[in-house]
PDB file of N, CA and C in Angstrom:
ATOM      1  N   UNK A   1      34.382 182.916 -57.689  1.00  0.00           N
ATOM      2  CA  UNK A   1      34.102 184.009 -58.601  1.00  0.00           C
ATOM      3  C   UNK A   1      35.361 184.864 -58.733  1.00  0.00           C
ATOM      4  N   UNK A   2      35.494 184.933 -59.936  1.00  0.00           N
ATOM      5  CA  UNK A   2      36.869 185.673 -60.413  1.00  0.00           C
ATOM      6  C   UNK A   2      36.505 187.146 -60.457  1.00  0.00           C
ATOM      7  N   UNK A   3      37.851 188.207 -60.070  1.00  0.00           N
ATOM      8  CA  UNK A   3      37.345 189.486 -60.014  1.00  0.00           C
ATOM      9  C   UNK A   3      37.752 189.947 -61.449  1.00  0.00           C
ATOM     10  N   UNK A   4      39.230 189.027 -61.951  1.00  0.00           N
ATOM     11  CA  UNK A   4      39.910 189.268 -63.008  1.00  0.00           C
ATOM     12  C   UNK A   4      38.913 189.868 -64.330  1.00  0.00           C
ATOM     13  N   UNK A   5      39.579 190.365 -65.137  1.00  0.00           N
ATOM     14  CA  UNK A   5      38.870 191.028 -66.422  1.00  0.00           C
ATOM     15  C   UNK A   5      39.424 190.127 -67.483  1.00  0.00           C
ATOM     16  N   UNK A   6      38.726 189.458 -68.728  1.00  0.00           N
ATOM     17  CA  UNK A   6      39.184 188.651 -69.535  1.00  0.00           C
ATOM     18  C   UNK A   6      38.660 189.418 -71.111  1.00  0.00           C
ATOM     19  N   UNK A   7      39.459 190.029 -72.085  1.00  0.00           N
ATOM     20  CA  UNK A   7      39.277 190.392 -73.362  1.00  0.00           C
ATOM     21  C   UNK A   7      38.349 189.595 -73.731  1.00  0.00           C
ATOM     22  N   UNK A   8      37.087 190.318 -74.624  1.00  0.00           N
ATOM     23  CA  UNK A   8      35.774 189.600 -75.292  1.00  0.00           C
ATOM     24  C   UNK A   8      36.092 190.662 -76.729  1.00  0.00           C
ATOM     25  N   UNK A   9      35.908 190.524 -77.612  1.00  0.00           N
ATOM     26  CA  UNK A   9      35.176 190.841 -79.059  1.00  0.00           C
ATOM     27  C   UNK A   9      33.763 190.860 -79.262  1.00  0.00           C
ATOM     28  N   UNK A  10      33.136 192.016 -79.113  1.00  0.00           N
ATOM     29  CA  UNK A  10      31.553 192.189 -79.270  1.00  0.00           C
ATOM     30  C   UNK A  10      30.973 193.222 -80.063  1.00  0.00           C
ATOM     31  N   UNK A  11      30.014 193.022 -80.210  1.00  0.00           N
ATOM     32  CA  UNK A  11      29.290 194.039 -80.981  1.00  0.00           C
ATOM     33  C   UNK A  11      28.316 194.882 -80.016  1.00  0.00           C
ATOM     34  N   UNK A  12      28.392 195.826 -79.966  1.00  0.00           N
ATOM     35  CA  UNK A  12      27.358 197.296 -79.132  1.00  0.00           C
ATOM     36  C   UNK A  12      25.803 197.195 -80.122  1.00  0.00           C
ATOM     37  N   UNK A  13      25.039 196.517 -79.240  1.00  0.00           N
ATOM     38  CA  UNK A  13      23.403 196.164 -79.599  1.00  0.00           C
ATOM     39  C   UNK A  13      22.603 197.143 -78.833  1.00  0.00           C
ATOM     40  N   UNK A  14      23.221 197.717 -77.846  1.00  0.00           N
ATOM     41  CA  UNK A  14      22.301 198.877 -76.817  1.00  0.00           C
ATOM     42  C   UNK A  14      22.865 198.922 -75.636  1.00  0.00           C
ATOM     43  N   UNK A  15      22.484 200.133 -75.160  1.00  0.00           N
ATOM     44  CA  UNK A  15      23.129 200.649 -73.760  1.00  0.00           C
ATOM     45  C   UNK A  15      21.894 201.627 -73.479  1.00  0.00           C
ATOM     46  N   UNK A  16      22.305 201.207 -71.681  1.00  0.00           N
ATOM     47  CA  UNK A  16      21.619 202.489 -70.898  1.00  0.00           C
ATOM     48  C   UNK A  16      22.358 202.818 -70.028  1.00  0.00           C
ATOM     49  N   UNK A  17      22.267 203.838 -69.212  1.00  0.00           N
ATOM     50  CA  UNK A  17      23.056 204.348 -68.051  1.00  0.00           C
ATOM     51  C   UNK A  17      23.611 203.125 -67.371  1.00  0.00           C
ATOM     52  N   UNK A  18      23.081 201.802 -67.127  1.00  0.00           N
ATOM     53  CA  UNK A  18      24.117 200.911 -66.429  1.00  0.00           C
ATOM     54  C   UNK A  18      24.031 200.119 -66.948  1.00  0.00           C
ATOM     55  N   UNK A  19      23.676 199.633 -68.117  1.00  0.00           N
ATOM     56  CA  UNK A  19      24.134 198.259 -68.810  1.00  0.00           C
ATOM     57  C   UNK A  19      24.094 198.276 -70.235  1.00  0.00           C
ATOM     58  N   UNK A  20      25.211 197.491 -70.752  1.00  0.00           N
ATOM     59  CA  UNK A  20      25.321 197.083 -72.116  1.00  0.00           C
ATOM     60  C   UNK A  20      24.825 196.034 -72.993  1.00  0.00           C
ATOM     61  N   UNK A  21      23.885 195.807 -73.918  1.00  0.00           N
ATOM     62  CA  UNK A  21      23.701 194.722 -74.919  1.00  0.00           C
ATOM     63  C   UNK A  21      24.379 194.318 -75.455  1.00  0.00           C
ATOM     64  N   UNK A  22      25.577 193.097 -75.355  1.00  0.00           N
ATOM     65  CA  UNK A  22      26.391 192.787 -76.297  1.00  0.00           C
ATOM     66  C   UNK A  22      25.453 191.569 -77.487  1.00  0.00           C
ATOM     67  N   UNK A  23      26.491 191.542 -77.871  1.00  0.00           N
ATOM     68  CA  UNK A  23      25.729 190.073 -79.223  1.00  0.00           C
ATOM     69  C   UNK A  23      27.410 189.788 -79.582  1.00  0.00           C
ATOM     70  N   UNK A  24      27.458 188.782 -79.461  1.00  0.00           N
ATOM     71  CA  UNK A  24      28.571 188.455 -79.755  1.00  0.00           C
ATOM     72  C   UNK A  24      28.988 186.863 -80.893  1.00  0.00           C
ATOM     73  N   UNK A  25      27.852 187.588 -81.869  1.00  0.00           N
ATOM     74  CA  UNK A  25      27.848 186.335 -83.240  1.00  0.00           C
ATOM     75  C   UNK A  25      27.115 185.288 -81.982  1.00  0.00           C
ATOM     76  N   UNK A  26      27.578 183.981 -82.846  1.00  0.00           N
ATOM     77  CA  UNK A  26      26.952 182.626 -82.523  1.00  0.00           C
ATOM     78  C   UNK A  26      26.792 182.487 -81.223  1.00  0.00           C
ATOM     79  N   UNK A  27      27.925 183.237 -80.306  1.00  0.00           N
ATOM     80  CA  UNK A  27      28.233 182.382 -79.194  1.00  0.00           C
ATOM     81  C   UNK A  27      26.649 182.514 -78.222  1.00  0.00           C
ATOM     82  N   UNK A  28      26.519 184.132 -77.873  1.00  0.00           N
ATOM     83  CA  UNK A  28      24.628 184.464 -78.048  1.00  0.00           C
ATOM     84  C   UNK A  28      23.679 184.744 -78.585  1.00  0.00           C
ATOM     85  N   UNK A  29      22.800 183.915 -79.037  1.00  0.00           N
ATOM     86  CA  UNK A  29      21.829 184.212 -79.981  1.00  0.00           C
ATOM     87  C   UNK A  29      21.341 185.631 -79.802  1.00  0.00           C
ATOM     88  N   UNK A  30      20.288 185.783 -78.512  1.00  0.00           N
ATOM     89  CA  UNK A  30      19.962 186.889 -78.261  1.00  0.00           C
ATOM     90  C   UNK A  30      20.180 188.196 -77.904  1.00  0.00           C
ATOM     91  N   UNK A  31      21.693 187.759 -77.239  1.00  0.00           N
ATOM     92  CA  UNK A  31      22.593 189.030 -76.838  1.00  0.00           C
ATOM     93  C   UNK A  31      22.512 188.792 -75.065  1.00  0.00           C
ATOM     94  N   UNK A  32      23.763 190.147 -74.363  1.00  0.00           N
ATOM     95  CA  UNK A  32      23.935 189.098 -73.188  1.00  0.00           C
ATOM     96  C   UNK A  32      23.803 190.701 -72.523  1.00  0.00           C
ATOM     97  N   UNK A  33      22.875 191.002 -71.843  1.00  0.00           N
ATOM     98  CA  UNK A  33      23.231 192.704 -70.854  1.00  0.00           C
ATOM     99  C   UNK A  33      24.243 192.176 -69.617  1.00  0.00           C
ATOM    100  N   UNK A  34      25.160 193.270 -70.301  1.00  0.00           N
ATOM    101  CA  UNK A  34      25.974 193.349 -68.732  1.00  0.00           C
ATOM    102  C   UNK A  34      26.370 194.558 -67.947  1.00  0.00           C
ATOM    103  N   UNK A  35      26.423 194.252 -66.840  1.00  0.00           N
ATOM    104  CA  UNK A  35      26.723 196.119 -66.087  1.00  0.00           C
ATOM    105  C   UNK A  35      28.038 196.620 -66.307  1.00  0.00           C
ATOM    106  N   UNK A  36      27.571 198.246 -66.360  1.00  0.00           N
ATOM    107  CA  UNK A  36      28.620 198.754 -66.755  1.00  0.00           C
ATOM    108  C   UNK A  36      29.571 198.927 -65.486  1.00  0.00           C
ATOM    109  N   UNK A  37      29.086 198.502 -64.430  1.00  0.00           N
ATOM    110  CA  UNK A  37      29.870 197.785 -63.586  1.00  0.00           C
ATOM    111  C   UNK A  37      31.152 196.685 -63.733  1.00  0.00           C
ATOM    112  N   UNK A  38      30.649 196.228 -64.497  1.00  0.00           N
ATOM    113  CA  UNK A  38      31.548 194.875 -64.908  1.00  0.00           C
ATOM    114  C   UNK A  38      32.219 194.948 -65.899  1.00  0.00           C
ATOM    115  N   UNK A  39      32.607 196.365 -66.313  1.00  0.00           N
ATOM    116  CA  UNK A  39      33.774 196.400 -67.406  1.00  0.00           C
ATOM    117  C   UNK A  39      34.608 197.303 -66.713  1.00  0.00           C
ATOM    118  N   UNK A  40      35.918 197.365 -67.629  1.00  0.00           N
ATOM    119  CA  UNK A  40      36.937 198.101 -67.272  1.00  0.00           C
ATOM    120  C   UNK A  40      36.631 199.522 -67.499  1.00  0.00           C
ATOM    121  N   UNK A  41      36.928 200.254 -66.744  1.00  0.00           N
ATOM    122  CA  UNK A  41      36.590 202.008 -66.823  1.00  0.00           C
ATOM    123  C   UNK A  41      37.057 202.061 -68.207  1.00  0.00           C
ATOM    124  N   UNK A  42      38.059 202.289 -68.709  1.00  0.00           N
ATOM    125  CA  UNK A  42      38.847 202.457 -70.242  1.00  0.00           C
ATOM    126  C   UNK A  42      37.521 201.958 -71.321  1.00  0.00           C
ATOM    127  N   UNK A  43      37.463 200.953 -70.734  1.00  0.00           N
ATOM    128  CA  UNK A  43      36.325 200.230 -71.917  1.00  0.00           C
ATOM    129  C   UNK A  43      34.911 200.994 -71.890  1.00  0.00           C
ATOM    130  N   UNK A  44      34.600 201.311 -70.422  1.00  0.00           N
ATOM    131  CA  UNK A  44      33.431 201.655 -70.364  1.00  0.00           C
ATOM    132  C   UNK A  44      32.952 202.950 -71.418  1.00  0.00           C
ATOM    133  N   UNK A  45      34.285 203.352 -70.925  1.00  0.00           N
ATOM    134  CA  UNK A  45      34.487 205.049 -71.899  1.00  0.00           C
ATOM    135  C   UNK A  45      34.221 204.855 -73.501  1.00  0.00           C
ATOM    136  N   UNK A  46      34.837 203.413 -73.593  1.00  0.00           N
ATOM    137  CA  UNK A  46      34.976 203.493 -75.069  1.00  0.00           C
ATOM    138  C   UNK A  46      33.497 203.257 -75.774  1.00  0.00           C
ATOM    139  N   UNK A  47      32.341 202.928 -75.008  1.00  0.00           N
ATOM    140  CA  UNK A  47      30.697 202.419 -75.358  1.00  0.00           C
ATOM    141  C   UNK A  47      30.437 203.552 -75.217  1.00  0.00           C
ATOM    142  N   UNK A  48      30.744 204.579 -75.205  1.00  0.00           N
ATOM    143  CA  UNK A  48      29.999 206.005 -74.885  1.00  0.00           C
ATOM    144  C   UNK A  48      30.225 206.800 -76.207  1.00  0.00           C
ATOM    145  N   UNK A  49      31.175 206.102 -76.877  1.00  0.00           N
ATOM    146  CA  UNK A  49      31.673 207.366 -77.971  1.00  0.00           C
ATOM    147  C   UNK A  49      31.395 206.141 -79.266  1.00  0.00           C
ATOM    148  N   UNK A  50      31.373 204.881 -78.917  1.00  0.00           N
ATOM    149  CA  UNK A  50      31.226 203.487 -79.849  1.00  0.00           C
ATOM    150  C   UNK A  50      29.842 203.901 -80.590  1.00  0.00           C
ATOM    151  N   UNK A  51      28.873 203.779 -82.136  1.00  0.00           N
ATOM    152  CA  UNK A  51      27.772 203.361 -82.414  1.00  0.00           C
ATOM    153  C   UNK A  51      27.313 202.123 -82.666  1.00  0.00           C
ATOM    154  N   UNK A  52      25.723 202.311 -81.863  1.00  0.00           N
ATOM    155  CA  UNK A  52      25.596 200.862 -82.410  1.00  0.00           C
ATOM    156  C   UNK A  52      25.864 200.043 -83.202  1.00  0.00           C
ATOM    157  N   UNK A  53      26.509 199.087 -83.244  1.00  0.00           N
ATOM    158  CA  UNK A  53      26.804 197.720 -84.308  1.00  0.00           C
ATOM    159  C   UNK A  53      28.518 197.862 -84.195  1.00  0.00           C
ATOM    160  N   UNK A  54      29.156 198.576 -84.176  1.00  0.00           N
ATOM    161  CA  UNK A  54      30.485 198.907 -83.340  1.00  0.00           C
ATOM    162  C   UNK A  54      30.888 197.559 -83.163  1.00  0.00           C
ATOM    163  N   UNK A  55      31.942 197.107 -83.678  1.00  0.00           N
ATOM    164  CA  UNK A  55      32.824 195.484 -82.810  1.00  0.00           C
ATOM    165  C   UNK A  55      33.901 196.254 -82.169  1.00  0.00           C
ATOM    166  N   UNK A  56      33.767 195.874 -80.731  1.00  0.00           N
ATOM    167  CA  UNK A  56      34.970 196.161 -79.952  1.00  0.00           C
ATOM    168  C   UNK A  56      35.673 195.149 -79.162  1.00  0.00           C
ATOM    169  N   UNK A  57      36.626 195.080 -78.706  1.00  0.00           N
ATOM    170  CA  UNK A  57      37.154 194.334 -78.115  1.00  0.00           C
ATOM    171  C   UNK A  57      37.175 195.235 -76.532  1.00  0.00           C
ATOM    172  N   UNK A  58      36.905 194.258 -75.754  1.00  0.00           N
ATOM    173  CA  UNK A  58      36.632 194.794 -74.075  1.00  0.00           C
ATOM    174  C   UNK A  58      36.977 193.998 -73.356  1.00  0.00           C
ATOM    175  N   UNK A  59      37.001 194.488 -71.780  1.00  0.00           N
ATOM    176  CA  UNK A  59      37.572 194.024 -70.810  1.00  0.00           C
ATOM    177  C   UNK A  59      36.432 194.038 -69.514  1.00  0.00           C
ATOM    178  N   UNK A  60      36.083 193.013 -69.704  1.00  0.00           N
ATOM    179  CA  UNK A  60      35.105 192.494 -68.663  1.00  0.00           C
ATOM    180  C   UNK A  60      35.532 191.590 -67.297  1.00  0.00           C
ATOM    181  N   UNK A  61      34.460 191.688 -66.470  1.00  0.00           N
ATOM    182  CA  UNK A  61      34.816 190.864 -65.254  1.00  0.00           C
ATOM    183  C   UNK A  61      34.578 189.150 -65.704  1.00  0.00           C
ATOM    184  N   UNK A  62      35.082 188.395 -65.623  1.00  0.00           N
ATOM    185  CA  UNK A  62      35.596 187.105 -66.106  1.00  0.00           C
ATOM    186  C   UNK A  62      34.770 186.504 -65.527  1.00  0.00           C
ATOM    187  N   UNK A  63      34.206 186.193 -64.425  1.00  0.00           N
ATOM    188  CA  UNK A  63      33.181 185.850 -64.057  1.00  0.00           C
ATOM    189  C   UNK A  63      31.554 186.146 -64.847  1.00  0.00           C
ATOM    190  N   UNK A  64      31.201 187.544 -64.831  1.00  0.00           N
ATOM    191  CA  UNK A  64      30.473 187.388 -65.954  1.00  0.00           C
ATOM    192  C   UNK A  64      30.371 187.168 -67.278  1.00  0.00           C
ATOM    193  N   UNK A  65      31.677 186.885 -67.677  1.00  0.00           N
ATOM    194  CA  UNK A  65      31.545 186.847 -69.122  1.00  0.00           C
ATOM    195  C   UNK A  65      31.422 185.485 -69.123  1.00  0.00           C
ATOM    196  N   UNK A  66      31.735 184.489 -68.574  1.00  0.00           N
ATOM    197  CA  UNK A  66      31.789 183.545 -68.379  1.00  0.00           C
ATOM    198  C   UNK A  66      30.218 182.705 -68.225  1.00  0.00           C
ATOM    199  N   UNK A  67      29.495 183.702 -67.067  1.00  0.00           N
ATOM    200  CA  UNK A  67      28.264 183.561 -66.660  1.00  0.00           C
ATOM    201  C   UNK A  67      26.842 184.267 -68.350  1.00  0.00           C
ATOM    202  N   UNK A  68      27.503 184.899 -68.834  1.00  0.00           N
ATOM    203  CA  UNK A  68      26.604 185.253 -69.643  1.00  0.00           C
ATOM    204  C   UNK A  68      27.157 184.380 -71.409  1.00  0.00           C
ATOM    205  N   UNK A  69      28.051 183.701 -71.540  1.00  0.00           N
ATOM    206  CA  UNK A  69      28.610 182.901 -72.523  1.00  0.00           C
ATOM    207  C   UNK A  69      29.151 183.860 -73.730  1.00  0.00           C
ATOM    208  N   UNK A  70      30.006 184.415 -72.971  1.00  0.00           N
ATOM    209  CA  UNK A  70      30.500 185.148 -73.471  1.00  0.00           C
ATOM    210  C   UNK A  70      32.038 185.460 -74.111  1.00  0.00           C
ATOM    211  N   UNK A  71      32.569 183.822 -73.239  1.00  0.00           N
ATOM    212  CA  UNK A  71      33.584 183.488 -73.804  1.00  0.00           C
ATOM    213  C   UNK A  71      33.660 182.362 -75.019  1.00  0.00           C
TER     214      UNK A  71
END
């Protein structure tokens, strides 16, 4: 398990205090929650001020992005 952070392109589908809904077109149909654990602080900041449907580009733990098909 990688600790590394790997750039994703996503769209902001929902958030709560610790996790994010991404959807990221085809790659997940349904969309993938991940903790806001598992992004980069910088990024995290940036889902707080982002509105829904928002495409951002982020910095996630590589392992989950990986684990949720997100690459």
């Amino acid at each position: 398990m990688s600790d590394e952070y790997v750039t994703i392109s996503a769209k902001i589908k929902g958030r709560t205090a610790r996790a994010v809904l991404f959807d990221v077109g085809d790659t997940v149909s349904r969309g993938a929650w991940v903790p806001r654990s598992c992004l980069h602080g910088a990024d995290d900041q940036k889902i707080d001020k982002a509105r829904l449907d928002d495409e951002l580009e982020l910095r996630v733990r590589e392992w989950i992005a990986e684990r949720e098909g997100l690459l």
